[in-house]
Protein backbone atom coordinates (compact mmCIF):
# COMPACT_ATOMS: atom_id res chain seq x y z
CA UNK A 1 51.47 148.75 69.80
CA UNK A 2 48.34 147.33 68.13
CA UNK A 3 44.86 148.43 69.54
CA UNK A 4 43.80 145.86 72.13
CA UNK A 5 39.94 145.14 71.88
CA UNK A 6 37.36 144.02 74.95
CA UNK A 7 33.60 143.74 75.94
CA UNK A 8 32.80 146.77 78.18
CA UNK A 9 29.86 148.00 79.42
CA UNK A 10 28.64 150.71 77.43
CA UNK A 11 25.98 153.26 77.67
CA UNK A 12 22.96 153.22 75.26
CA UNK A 13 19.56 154.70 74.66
CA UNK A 14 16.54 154.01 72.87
CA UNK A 15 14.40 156.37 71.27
CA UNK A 16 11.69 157.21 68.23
CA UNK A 17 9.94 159.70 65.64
CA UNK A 18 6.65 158.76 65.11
CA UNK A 19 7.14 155.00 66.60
CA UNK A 20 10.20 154.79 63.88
CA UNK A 21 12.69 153.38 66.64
CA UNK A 22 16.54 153.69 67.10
CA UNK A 23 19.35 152.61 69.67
CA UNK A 24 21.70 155.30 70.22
CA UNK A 25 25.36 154.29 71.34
CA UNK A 26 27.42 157.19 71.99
CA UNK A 27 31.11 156.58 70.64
CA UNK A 28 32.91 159.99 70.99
CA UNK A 29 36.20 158.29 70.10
CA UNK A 30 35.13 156.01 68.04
CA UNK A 31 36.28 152.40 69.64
CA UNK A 32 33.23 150.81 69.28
CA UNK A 33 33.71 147.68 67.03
CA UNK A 34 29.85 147.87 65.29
CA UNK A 35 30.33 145.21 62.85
CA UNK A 36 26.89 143.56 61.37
CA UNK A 37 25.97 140.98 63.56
CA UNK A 38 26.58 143.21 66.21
CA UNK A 39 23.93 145.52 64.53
CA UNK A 40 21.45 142.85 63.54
CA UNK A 41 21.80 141.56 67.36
CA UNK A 42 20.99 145.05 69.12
CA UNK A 43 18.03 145.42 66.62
CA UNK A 44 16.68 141.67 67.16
CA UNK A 45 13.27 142.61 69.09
CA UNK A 46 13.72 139.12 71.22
CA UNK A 47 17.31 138.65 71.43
CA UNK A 48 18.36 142.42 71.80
CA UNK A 49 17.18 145.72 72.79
CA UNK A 50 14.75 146.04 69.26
CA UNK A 51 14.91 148.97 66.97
CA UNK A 52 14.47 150.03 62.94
CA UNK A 53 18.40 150.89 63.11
CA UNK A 54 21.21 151.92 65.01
CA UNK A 55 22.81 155.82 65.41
CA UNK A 56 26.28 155.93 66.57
CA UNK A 57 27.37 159.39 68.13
CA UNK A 58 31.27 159.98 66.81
CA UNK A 59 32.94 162.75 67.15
CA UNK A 60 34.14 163.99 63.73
CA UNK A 61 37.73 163.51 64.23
CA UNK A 62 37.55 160.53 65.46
CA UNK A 63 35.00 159.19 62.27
CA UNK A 64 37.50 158.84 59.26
CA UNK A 65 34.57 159.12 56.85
CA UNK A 66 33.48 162.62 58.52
CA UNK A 67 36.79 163.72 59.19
CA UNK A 68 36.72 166.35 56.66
CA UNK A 69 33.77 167.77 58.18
CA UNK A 70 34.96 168.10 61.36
CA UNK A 71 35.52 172.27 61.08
CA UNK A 72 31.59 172.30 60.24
CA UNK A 73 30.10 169.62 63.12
CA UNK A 74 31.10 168.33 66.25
CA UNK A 75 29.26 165.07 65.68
CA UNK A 76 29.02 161.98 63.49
CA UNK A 77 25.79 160.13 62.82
CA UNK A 78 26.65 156.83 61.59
CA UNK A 79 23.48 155.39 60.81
CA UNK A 80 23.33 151.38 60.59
CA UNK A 81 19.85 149.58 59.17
CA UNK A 82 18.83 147.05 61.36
CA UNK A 83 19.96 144.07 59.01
CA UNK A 84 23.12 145.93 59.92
CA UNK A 85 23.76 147.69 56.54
CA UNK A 86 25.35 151.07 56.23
CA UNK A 87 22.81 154.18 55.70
CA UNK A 88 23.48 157.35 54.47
CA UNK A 89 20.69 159.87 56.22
CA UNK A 90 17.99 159.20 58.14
CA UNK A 91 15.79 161.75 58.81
CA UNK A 92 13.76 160.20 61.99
CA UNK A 93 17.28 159.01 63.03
CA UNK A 94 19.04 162.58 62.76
CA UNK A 95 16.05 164.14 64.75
CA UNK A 96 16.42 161.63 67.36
CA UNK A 97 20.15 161.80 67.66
CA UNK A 98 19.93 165.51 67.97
CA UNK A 99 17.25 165.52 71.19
CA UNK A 100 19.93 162.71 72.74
CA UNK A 101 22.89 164.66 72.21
CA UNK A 102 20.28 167.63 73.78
CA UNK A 103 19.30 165.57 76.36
CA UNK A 104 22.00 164.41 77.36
CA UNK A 105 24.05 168.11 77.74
CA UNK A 106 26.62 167.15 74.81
CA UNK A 107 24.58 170.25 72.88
CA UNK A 108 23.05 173.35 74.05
CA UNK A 109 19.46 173.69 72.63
CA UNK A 110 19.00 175.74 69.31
CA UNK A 111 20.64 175.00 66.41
CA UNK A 112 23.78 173.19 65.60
CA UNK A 113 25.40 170.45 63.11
CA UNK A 114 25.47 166.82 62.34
CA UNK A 115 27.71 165.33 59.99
CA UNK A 116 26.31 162.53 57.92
CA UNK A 117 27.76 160.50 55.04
CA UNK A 118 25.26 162.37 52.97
CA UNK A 119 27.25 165.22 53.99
CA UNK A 120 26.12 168.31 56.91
CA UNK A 121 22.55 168.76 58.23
CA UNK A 122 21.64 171.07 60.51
CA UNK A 123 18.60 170.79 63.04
CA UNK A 124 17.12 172.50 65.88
CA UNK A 125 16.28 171.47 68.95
CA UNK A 126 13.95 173.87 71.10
CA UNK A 127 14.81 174.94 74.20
CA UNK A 128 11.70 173.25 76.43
CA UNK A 129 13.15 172.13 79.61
CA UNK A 130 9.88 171.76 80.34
CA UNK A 131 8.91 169.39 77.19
CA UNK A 132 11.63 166.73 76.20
CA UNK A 133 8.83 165.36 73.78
CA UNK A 134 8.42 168.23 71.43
CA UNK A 135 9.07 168.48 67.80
CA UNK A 136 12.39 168.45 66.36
CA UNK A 137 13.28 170.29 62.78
CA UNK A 138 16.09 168.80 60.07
CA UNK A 139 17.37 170.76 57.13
CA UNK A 140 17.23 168.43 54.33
CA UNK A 141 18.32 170.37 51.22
CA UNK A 142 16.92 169.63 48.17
CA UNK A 143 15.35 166.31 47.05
CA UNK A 144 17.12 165.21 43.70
CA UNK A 145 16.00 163.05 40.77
CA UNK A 146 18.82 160.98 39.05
CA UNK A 147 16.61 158.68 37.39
CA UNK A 148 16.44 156.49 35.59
CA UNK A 149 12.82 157.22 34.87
CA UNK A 150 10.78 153.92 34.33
CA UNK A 151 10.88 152.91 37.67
CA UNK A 152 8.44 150.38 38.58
CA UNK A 153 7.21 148.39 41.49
CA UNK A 154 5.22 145.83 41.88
CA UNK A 155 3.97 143.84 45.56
CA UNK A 156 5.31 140.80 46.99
CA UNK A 157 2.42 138.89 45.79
CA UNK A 158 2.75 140.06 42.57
CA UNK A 159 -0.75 141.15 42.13
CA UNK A 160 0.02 144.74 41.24
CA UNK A 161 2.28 146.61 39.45
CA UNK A 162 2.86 150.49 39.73
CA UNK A 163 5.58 153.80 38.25
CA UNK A 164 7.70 155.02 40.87
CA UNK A 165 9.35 158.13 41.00
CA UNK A 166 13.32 157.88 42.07
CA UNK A 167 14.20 160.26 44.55
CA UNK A 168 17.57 160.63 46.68
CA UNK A 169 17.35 162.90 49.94
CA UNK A 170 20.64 161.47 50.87
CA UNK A 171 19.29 157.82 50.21
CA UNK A 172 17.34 156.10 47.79
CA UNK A 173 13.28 155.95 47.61
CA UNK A 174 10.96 155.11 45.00
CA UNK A 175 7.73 156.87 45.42
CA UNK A 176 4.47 155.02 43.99
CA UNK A 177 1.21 156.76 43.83
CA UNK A 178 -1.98 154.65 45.50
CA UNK A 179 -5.79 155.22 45.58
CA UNK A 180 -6.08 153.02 48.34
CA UNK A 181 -2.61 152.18 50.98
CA UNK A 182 -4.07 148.71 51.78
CA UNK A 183 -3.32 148.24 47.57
CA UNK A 184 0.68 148.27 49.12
CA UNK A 185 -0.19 144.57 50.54
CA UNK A 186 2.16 142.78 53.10
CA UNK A 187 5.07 145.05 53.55
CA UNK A 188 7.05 142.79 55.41
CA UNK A 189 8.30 141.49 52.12
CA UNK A 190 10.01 143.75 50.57
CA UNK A 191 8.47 144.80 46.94
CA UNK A 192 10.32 144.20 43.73
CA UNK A 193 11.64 146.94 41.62
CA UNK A 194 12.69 146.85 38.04
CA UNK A 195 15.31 147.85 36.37
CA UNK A 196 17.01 145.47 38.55
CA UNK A 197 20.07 147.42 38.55
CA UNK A 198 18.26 150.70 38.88
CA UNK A 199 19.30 150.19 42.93
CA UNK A 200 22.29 148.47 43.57
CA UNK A 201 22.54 149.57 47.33
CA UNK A 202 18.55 148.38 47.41
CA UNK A 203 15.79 151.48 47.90
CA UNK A 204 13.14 152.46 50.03
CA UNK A 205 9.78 152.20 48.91
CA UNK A 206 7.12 154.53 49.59
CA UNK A 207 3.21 153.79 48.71
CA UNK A 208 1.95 157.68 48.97
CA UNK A 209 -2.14 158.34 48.85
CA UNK A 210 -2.73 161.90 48.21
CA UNK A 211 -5.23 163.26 51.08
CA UNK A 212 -5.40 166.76 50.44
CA UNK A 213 -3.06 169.56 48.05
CA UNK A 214 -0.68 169.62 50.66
CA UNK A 215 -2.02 166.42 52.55
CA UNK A 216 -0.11 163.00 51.99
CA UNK A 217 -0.60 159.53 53.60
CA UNK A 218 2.16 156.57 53.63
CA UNK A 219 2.94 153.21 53.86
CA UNK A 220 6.73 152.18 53.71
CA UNK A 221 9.26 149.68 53.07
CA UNK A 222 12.52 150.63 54.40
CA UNK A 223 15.37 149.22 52.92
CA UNK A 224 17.62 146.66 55.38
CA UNK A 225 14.44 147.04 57.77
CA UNK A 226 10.74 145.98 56.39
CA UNK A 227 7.82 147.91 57.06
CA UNK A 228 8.34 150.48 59.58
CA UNK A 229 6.14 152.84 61.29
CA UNK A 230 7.43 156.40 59.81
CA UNK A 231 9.81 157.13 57.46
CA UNK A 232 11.60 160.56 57.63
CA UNK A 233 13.21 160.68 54.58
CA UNK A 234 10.15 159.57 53.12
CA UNK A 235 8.34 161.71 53.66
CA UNK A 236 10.09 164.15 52.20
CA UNK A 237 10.52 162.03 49.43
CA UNK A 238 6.67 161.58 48.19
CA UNK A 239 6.30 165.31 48.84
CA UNK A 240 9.31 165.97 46.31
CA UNK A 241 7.55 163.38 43.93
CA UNK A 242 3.73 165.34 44.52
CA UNK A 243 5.31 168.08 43.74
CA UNK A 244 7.30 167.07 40.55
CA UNK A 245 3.72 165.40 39.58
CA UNK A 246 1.62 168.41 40.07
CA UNK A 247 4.40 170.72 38.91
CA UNK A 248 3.96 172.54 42.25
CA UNK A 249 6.85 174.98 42.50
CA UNK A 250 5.88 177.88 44.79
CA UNK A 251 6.64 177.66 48.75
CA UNK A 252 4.47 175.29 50.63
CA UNK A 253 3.76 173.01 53.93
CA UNK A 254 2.88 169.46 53.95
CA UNK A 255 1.57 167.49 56.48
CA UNK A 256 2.26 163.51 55.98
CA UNK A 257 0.42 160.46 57.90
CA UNK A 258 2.34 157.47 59.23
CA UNK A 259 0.88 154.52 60.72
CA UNK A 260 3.03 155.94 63.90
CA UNK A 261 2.06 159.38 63.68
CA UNK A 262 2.25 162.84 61.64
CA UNK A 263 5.58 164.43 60.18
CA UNK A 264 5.66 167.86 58.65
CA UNK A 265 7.65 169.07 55.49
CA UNK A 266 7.93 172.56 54.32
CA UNK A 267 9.73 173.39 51.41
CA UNK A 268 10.69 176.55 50.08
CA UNK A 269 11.10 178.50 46.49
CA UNK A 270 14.21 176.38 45.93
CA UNK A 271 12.67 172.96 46.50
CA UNK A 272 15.07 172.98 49.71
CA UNK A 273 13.11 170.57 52.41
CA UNK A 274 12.52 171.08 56.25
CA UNK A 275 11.20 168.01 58.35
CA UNK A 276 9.48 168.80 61.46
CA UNK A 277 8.28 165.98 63.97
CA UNK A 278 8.55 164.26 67.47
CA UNK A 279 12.09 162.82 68.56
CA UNK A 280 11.75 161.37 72.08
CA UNK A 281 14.18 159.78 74.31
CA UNK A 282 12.32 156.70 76.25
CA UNK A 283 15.35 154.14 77.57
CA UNK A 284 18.61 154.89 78.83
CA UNK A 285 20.57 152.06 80.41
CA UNK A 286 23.65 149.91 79.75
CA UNK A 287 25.22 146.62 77.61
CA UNK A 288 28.38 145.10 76.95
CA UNK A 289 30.11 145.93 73.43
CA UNK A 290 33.61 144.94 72.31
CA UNK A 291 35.50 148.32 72.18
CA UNK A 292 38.99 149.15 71.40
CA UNK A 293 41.15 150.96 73.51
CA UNK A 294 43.34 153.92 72.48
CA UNK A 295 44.08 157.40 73.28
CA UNK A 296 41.13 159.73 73.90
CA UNK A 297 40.30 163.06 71.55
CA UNK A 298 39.36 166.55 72.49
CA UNK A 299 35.76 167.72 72.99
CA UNK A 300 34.84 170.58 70.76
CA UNK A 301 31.83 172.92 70.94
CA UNK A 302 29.01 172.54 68.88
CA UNK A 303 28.94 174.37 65.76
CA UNK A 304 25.76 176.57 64.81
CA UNK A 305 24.81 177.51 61.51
């Protein structure tokens, strides 16, 4: 017998790191239908709930994509951008998920797994009964460089032109180097990047001012979103591309200003990344979703590294 589909009402909740905002829809089986217009509506700050993206809790087994990765994590984050495109990581996103699925009693505080189509990262999740606002960690390996190397970016308006550093942390950025962040311009456009082909899945764009040795500030450009108020991957993305510029290779802590607040990357002897920041839970209520209806799959215990 086929899968028979219908609206139910379905729990959801709404969270942010650093005012970078996400709906969380908790699919354990994975019968959500979360096509794009589905995304784009949810996202829509006047015709839906409003958020930078959407993170849908699946249990492994039930995710084909992260069904290999089920013996490692109990849970899924598939991450949506909010023009409903498919994202790989997101590191405000996977901190956020992580105090939900804390929250909520899914996980026990500490440290455990997520699965992500950039493959496993594991985060912690302090035990503060007391404090459901406090800072949540994300291991985020190490950043890589696959080029090509003459990246370059120039504003919407077309008044300047800068070279960007390509870095993947489990998605795309290109990292430009500013005196000033109001040189970035209207962000709400999205900046144009040449080679053309240089990002075929389109890139995040990060306009870094350097504050300090191990002080950065940002402005971003998040790819299938606009400008957004913090950028987790980003972060650690300009830090890997300070880094690479300065030819900084001992073990170090960064501190990086957002518009919506500070994040905070360490990174150790082999370039491997930890982000550090708030994840906070504000809304928790209900909304109708088509979702098909099938047999249900076991629960498993969270995995710890």
């Amino acid at each position: 017998m086929n899968p028979v589909s219908r609206t139910v009402a379905t729990p959801f909740a709404k969270g942010h790191g650093c005012a970078n905002s996400f709906i969380v829809l908790p699919d354990p089986h994975g019968r959500l239908r979360l096509t794009a217009d589905t995304v784009r509506s949810l996202t829509d700050p006047h015709t839906g709930a409003g958020a930078d993206g959407i993170l849908r809790a699946v249990h492994c087994a039930a995710a084909p994509e992260a069904a290999t990765m089920a013996g490692h994590a109990e849970w899924f984050m598939d991450y949506r951008n909010a023009d409903g495109s498919v994202g790989g990581m997101c590191g405000n996103g996977i901190r956020v998920l992580a105090r939900y699925l804390v929250d909520t009693g899914r996980c026990e505080p500490g440290a455990f797994a997520i699965a992500t189509r950039a493959g496993i990262r594991h985060v912690d999740v302090p035990d503060r009964s007391d404090d459901l606002r406090g800072p949540v960690t994300v291991a985020m390996g190490v950043p890589e460089f696959p080029g090509p190397d003459r990246i370059t970016v120039t504003t919407s308006g077309g008044e300047s032109r800068w070279p960007a550093t390509h870095v993947d942390v489990g998605n795309p950025h290109a990292v430009v180097f500013v005196d000033d962040l109001a040189d970035a311009g209207d962000l709400s456009i999205a900046p144009t990047v040449e080679p053309a082909g240089a990002y075929p899945f389109g890139v995040t764009i990060e306009f870094a001012a350097v504050r300090g040795a191990d002080h950065l500030a940002l402005r971003v450009h998040e790819r299938g979103v606009g400008e957004t108020r913090a950028c987790g991957t980003g972060a650690c993305a300009a830090v890997a591309a300070h880094r690479r510029h300065t030819g900084q290779t001992d073990p170090a802590d960064y501190r990086v200003d957002l518009p919506g607040g500070t994040l905070y990357v360490s990174v150790t002897a082999d370039g491997a990344m930890t982000l550090t920041g708030p994840a906070i839970i504000t809304t928790m209520g209900v909304i109708r979703l088509a979702r098909t209806q099938g047999r249900r799959q076991p629960r498993k215990a969270c995995p710890v590294r």
